[in-house]
Structures are given as C-alpha cells and as structure tokens.
N, C-alpha and C. Protein backbone atom coordinates (compact mmCIF):
# COMPACT_ATOMS: atom_id res chain seq x y z
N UNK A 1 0.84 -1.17 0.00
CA UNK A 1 0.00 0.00 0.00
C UNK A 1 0.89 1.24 0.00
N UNK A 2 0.60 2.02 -1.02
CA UNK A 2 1.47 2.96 -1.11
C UNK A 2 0.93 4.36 0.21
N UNK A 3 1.52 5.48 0.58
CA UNK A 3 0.92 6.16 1.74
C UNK A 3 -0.04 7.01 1.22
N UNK A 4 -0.09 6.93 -0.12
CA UNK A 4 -1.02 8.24 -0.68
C UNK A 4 -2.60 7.37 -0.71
N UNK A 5 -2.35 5.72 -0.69
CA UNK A 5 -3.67 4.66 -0.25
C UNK A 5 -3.99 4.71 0.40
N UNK A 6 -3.42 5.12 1.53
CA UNK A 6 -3.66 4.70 3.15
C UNK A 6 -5.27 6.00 3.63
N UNK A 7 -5.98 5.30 3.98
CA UNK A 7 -6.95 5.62 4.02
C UNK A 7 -7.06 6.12 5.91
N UNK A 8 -7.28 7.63 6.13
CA UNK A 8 -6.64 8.28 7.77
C UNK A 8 -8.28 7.18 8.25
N UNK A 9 -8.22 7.95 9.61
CA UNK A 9 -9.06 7.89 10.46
C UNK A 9 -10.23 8.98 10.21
N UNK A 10 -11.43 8.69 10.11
CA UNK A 10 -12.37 9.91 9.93
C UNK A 10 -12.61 10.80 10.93
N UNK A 11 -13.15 12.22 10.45
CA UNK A 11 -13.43 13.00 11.27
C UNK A 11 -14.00 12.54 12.88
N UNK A 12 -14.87 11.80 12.14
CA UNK A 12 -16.01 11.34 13.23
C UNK A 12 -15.13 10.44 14.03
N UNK A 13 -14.20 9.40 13.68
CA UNK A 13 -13.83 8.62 14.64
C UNK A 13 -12.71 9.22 15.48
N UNK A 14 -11.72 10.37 15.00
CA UNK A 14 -11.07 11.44 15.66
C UNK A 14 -11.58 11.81 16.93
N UNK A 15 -12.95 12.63 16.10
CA UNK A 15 -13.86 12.71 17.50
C UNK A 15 -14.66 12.22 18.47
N UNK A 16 -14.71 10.76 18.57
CA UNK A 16 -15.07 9.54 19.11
C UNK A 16 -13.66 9.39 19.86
N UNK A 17 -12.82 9.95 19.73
CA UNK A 17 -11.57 9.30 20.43
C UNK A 17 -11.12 10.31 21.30
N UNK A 18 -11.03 11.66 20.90
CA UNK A 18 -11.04 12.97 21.61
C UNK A 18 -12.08 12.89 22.56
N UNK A 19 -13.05 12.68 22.99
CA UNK A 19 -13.92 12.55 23.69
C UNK A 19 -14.32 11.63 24.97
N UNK A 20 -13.76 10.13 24.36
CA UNK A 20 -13.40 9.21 25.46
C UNK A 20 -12.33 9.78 25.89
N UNK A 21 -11.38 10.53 25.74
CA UNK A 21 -10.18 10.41 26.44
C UNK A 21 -10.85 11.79 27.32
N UNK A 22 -11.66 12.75 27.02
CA UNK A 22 -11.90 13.84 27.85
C UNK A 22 -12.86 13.21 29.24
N UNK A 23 -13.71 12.03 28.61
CA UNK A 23 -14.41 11.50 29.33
C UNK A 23 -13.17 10.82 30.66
N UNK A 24 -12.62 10.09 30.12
CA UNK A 24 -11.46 9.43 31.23
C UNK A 24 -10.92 10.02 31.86
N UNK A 25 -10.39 11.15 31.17
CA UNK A 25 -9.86 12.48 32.39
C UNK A 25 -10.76 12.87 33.16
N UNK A 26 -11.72 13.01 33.10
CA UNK A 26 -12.81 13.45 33.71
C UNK A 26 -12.89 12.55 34.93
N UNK A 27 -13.69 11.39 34.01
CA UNK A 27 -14.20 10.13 35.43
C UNK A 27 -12.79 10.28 36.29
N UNK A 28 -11.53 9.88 35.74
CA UNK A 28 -10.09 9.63 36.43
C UNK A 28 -10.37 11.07 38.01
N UNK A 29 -9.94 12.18 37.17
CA UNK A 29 -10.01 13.23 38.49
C UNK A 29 -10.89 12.79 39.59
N UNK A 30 -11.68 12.76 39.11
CA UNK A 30 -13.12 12.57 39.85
C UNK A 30 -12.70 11.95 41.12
N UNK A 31 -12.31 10.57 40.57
CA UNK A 31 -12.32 9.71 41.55
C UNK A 31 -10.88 9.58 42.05
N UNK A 32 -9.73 10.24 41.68
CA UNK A 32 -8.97 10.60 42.60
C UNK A 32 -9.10 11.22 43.74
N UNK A 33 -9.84 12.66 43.16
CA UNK A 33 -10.48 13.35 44.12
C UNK A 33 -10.84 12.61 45.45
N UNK A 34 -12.18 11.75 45.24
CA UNK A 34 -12.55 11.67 45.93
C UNK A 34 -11.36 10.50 46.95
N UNK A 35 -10.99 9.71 46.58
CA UNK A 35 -10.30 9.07 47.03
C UNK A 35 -9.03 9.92 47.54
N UNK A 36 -8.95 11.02 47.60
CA UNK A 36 -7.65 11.92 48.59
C UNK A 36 -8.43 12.61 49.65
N UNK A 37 -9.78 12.66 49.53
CA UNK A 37 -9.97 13.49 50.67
C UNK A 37 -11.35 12.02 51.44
N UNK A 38 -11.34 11.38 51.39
CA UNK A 38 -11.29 10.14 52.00
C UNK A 38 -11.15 10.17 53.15
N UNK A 39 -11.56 9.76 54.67
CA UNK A 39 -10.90 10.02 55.43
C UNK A 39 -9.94 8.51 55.91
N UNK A 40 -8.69 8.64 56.79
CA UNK A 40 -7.95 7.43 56.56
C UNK A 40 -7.84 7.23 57.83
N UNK A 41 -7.71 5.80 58.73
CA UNK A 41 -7.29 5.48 60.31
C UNK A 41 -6.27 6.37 60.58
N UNK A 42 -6.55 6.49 62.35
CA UNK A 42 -5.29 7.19 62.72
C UNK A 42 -5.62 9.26 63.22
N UNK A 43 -4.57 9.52 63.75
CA UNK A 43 -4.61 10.42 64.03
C UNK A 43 -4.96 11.20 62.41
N UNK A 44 -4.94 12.70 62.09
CA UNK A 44 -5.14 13.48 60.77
C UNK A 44 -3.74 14.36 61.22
N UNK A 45 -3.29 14.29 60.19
CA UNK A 45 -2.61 15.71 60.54
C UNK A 45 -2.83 16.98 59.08
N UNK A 46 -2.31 17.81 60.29
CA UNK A 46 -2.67 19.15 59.46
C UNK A 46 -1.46 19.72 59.18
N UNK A 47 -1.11 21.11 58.07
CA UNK A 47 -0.47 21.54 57.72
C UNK A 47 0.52 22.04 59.13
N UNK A 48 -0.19 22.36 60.21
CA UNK A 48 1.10 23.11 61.13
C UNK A 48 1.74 21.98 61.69
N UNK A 49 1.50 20.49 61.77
CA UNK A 49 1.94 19.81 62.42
C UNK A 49 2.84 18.96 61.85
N UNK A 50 2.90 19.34 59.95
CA UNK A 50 3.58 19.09 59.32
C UNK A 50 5.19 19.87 59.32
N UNK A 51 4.62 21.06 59.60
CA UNK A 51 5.55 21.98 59.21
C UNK A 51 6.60 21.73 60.71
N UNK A 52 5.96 21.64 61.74
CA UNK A 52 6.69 21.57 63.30
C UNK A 52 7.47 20.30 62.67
N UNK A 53 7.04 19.42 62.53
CA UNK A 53 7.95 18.03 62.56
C UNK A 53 8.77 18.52 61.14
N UNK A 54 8.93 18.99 60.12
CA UNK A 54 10.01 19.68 59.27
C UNK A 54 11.11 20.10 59.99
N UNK A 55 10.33 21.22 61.03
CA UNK A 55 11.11 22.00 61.70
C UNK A 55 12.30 21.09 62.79
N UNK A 56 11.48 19.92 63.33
CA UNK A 56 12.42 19.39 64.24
C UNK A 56 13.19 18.28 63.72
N UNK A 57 13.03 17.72 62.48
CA UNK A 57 14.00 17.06 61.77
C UNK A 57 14.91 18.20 61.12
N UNK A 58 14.95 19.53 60.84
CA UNK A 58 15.89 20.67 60.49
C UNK A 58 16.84 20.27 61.72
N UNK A 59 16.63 20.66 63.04
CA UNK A 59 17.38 20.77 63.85
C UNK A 59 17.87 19.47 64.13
N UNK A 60 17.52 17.64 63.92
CA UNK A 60 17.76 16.73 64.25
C UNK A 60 18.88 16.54 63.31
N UNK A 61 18.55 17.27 62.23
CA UNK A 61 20.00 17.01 61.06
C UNK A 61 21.44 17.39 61.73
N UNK A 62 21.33 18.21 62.25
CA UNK A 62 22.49 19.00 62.86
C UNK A 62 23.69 17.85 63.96
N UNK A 63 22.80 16.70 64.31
CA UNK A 63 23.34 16.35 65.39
C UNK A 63 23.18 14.81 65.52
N UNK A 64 23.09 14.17 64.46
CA UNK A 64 22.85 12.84 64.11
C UNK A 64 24.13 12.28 63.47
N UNK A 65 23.64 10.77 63.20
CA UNK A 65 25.08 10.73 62.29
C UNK A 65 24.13 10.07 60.66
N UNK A 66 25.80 9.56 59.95
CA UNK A 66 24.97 9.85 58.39
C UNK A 66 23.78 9.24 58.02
N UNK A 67 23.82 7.81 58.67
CA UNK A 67 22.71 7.08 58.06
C UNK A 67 21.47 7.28 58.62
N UNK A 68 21.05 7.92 59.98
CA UNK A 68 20.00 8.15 60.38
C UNK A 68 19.69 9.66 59.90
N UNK A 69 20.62 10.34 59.70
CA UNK A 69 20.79 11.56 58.05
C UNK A 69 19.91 11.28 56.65
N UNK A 70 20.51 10.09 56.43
CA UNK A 70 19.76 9.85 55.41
C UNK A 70 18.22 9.54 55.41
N UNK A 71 17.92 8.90 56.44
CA UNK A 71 16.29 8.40 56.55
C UNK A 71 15.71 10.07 57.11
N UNK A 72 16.06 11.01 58.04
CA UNK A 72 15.49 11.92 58.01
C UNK A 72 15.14 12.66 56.91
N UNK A 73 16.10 12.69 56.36
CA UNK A 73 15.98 13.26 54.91
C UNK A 73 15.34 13.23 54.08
N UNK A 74 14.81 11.96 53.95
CA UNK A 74 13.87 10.90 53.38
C UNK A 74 12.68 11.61 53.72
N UNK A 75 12.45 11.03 55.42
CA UNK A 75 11.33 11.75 55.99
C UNK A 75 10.85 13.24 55.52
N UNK A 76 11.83 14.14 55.63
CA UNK A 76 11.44 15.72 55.38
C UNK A 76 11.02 15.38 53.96
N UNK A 77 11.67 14.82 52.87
CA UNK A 77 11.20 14.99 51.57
C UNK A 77 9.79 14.58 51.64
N UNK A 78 9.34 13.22 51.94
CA UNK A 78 8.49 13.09 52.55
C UNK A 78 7.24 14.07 53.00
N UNK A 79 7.20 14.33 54.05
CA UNK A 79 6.83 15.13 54.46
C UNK A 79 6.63 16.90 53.86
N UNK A 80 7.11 16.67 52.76
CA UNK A 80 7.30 18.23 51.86
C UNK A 80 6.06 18.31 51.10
N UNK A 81 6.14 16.28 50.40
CA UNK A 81 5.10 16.90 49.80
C UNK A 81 3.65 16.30 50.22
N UNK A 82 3.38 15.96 51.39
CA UNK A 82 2.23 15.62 52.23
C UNK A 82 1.59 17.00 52.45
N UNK A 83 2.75 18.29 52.57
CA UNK A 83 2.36 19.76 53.26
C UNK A 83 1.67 20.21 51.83
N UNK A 84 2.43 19.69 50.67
CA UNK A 84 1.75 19.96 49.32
C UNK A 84 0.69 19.69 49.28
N UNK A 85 0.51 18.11 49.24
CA UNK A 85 -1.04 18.31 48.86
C UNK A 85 -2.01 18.56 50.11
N UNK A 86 -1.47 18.84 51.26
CA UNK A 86 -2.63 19.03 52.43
C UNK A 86 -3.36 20.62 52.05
N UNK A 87 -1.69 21.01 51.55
CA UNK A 87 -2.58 22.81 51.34
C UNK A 87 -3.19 22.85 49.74
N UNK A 88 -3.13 21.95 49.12
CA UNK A 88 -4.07 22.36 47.60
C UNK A 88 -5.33 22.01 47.98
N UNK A 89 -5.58 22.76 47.11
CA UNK A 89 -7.48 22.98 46.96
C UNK A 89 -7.64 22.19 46.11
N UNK A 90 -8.77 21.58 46.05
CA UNK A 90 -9.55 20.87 45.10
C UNK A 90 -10.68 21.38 45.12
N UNK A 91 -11.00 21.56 43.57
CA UNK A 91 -12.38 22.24 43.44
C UNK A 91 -13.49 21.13 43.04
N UNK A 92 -13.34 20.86 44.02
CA UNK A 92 -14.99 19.45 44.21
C UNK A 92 -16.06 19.98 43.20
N UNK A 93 -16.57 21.37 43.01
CA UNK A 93 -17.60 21.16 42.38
C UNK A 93 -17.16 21.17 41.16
N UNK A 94 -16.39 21.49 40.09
CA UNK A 94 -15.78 21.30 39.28
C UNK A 94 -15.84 20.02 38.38
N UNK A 95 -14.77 19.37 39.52
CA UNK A 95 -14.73 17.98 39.07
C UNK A 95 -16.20 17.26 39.16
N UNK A 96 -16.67 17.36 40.12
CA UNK A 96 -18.40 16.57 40.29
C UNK A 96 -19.04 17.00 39.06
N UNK A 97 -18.76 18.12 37.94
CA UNK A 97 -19.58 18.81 36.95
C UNK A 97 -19.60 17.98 36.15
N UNK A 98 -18.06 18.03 35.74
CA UNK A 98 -17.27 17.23 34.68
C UNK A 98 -17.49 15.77 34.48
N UNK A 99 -17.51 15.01 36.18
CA UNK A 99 -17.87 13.81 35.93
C UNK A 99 -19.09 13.16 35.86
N UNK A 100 -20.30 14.36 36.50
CA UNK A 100 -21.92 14.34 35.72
C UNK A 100 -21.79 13.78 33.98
N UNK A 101 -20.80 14.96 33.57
CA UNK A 101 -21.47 15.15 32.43
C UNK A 101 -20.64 14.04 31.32
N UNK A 102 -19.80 13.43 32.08
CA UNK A 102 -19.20 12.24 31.46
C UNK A 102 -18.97 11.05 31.74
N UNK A 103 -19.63 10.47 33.09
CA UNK A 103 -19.94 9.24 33.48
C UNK A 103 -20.43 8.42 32.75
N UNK A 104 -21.64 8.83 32.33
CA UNK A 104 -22.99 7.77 32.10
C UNK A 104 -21.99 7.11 30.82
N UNK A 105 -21.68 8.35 29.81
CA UNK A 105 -20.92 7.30 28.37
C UNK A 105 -19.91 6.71 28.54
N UNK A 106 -19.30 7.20 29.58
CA UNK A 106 -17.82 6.48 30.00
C UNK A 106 -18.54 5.17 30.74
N UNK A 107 -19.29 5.04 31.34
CA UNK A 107 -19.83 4.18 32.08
C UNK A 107 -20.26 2.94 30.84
N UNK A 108 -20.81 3.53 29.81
CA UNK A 108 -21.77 2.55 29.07
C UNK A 108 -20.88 2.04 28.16
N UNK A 109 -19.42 2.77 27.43
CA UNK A 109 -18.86 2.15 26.76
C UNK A 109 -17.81 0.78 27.66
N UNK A 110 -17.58 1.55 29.08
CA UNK A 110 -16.73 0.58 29.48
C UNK A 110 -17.70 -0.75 30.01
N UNK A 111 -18.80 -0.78 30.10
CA UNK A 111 -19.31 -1.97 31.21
C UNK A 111 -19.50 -1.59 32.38
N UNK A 112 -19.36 -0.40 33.20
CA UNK A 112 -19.24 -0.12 34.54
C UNK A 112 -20.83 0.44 35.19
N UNK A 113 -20.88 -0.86 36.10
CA UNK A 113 -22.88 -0.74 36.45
C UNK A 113 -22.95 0.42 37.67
N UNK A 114 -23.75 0.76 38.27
CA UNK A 114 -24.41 1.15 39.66
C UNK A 114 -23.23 0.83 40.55
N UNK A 115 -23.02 -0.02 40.75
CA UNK A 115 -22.89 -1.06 42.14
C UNK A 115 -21.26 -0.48 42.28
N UNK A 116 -20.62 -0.78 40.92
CA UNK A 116 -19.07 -0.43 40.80
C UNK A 116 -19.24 1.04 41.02
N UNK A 117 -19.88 1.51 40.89
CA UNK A 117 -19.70 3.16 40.71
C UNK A 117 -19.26 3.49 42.34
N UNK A 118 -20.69 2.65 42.98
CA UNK A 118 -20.57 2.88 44.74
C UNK A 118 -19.73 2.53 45.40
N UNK A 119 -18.83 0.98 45.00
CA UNK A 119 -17.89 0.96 45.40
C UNK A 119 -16.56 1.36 45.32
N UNK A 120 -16.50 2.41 44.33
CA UNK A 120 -15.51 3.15 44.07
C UNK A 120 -15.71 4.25 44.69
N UNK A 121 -16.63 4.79 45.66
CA UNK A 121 -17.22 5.80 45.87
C UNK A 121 -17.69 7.00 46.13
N UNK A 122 -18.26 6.54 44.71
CA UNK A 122 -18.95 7.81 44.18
C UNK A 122 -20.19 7.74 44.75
N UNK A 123 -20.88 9.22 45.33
CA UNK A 123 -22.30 9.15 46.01
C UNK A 123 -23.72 9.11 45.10
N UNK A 124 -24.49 8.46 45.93
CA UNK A 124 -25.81 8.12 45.07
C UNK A 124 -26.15 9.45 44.53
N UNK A 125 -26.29 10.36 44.84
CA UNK A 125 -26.75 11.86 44.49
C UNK A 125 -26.08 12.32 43.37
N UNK A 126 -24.63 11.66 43.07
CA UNK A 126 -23.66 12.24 41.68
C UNK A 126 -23.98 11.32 41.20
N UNK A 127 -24.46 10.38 41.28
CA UNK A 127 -24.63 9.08 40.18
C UNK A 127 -25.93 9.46 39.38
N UNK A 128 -26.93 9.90 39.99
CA UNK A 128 -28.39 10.22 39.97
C UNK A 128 -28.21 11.24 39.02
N UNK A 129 -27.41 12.00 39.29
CA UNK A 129 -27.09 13.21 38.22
C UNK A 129 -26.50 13.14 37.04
N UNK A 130 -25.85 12.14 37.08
CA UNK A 130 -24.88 11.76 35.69
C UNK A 130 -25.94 10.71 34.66
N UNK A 131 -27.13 10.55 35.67
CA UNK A 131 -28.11 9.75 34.76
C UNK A 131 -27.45 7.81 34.73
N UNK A 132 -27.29 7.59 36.07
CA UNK A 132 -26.57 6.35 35.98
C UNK A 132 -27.67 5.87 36.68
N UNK A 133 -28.80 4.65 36.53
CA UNK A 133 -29.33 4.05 37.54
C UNK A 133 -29.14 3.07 38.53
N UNK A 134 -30.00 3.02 39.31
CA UNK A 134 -29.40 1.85 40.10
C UNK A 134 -29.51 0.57 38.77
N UNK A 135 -29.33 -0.80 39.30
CA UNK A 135 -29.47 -1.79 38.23
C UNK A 135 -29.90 -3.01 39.33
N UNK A 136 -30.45 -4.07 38.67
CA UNK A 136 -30.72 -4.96 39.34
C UNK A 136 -30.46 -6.36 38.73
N UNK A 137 -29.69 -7.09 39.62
CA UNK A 137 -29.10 -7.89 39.45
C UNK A 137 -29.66 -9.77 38.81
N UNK A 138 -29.96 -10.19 37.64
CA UNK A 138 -30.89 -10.98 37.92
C UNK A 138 -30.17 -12.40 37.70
C-alpha cells in the first residue's frame, strides 16, 4: 500500500476518540479526588503539624550521624510533599460537573454498572445526576 492509499481515520472517529479520552480524564479526576480526601485510620494531621515536625528534623540534622541523616531526609522529603497536597485545593464542584457530564458514556462504553460506581465511591446523588441508575441484578 502505497501512503497516498492509506486511508486516515475519519473526522467522526477522531472525535469519538477525543472525547473518550476527555471522558477518562474526567471520570479519572473525579475519583482521585474523591479518594484523597477520604478520610484514613489514625490520628489526621494538618499543615502546622507538618511543618513543626520539618522544623524538628531541620534541627535533628544538625546532630545525628549519616545514616539516620539519610532516613530523616527521606522523611522531610516526605513530608514536603504531604504539606503539598494538604494545602491544595480541590475544586470538588468542578470535578463533580465534569464527571456528571461524562460518566454515564464512560460508564456505558466501558461496562461499569451502579454497584461499581458505589464501590468506588462515588455518592448516590452524583450518580443520579450523571443519569446512571441503580441496576438490578438478575
């Protein structure tokens, strides 16, 4: 086949492909999202209690020797970017928009029912909105 044969991809399927992938970014955030602000066992910590324990591995550097140097080090890096994402914002309603408005087809091309949605979870109220129903199992 010479390249001047080669027959591209059509408009339409371009844009069938541009679209799942906006859809995946979409669903993807979504449910990162929700899965970072999650709550997890254990104490929570917050940005100042991040920053104190920075502060006292600063001064623990000073007076250690190398190899317990190195794991602090570790730790602070660590710990740098825990302070990162504790202080970013996530704009929840945003992403909840986005993944309304691109669930249901992302949902229907992949196979993904009700049930998976919840256990990934996403709340009945965003599901309801994205036009996903419950389903019943027979």
């Amino acid at each position: 086949m010479t390249p001047s044969s080669k027959s591209g991809m059509s408009k339409d399927h371009k844009d069938a492909l541009a679209r799942g992938r906006r859809e995946g970014a979409a669903v993807r955030r979504y449910l990162e999202a929700i899965a970072s602000t999650r709550g997890k066992r254990g104490r929570k910590r917050t940005p100042a209690s991040v920053e104190r324990r920075i502060k006292l591995i600063d001064t623990e550097l000073a007076s250690t020797d190398a190899l317990q140097g190195l794991l602090l080090r570790q730790e602070r890096k660590d710990l740098e970017a825990e302070l990162k994402r504790l202080s970013a914002k996530l704009d929840m309603k945003t992403l909840e928009k986005e993944f309304i408005s691109s669930a249901s087809g992302y949902g229907e091309r992949k196979g993904i029912d009700y049930s998976t949605w919840r256990e990934a979870g996403v709340a009945p109220s965003v599901l309801l909105k994205a036009g996903i129903k419950r389903t019943r199992r027979t």
